[in-house]
C-alpha atoms as a PDB file:
ATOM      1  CA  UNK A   1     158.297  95.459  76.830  1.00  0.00           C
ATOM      2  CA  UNK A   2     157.132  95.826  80.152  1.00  0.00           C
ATOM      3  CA  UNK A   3     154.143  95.385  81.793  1.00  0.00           C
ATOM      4  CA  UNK A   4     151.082  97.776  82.273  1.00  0.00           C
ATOM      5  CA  UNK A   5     150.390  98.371  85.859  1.00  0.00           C
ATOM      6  CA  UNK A   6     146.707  98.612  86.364  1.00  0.00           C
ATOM      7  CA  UNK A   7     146.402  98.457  89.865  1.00  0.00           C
ATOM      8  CA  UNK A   8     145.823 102.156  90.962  1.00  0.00           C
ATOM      9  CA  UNK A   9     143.336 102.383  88.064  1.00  0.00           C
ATOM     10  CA  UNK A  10     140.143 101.589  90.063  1.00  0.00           C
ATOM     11  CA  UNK A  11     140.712 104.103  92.724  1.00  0.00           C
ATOM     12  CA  UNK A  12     141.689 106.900  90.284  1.00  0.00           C
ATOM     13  CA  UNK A  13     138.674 106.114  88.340  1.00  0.00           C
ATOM     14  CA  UNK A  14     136.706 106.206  91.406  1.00  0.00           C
ATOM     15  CA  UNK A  15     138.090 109.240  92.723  1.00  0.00           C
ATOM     16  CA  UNK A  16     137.294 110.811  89.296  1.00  0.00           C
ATOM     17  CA  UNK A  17     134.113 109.890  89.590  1.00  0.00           C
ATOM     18  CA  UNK A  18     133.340 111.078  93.050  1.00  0.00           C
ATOM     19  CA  UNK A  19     135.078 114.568  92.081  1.00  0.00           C
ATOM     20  CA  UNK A  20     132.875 114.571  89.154  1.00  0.00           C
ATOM     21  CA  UNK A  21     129.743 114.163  91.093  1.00  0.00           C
ATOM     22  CA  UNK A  22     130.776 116.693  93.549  1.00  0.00           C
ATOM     23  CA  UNK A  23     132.027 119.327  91.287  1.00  0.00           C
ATOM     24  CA  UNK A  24     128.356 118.499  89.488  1.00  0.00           C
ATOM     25  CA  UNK A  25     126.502 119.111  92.735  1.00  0.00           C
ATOM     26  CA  UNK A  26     128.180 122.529  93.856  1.00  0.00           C
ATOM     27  CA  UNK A  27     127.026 123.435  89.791  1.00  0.00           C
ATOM     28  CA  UNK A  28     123.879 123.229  90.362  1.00  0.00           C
ATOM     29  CA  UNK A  29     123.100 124.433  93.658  1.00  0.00           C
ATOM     30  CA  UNK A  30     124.089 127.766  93.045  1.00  0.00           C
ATOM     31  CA  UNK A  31     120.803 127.508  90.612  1.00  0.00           C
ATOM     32  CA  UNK A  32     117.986 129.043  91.938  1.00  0.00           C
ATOM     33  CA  UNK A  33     114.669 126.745  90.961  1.00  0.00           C
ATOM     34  CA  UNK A  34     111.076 128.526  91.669  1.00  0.00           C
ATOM     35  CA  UNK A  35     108.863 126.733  93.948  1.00  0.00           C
ATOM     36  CA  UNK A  36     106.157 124.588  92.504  1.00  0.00           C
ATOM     37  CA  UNK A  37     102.718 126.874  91.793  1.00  0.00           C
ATOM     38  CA  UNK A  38     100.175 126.723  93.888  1.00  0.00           C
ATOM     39  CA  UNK A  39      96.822 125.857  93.115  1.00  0.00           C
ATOM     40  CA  UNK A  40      94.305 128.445  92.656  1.00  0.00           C
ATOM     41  CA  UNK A  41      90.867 127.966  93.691  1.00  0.00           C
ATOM     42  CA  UNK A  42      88.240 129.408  91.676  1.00  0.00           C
ATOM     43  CA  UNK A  43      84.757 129.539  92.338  1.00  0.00           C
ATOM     44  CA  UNK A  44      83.205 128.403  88.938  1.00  0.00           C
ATOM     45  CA  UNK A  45      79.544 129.775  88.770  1.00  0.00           C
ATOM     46  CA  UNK A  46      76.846 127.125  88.626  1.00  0.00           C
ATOM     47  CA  UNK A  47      74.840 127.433  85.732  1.00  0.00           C
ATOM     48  CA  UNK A  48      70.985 125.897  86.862  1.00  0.00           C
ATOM     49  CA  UNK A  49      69.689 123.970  83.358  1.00  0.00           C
ATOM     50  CA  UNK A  50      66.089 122.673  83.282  1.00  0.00           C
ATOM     51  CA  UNK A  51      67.158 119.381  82.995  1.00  0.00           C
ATOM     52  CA  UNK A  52      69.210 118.947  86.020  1.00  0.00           C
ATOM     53  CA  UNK A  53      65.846 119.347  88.046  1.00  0.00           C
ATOM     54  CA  UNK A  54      63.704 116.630  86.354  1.00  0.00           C
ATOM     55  CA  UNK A  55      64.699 113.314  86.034  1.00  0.00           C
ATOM     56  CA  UNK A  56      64.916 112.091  82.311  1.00  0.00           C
ATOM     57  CA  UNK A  57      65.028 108.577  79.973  1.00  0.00           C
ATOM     58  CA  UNK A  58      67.178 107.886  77.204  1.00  0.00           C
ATOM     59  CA  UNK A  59      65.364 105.445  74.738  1.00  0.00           C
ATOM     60  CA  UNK A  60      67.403 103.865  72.392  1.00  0.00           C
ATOM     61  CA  UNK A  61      66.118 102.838  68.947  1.00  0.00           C
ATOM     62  CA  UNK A  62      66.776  98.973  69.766  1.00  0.00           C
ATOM     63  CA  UNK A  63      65.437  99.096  73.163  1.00  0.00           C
ATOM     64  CA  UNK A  64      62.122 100.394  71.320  1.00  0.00           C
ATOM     65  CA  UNK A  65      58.832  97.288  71.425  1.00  0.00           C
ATOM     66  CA  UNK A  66      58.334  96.100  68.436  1.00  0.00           C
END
């Protein structure tokens, strides 16, 4: 029985690959991909609350004298 030759195996597996890639590439860039959005800026109206005008205290139960 004779013997397998293996020796052209790497470059037909690499040429595979390479047309592979290639023939992948030309697929996809006939795709057209939107650009990314652009950020909107929006004025967000500034609601004036009482308490942003006087400074307050948080007391805490535990903080509390005895």
């Amino acid at each position: 029985m004779p013997q397998l030759d293996t020796s052209t195996w790497s470059i037909t597996i690499l040429s595979m690959i390479i047309t592979l890639f290639l023939m992948f590439q030309l697929k996809v860039s006939k795709y057209y991909f939107p650009e990314d959005p652009k950020p909107m800026l929006v004025a967000t109206p500034k609601s004036i609350t009482p308490w942003e005008k006087k400074w307050t205290k948080i007391y805490f139960p535990l903080s509390l004298p005895l």
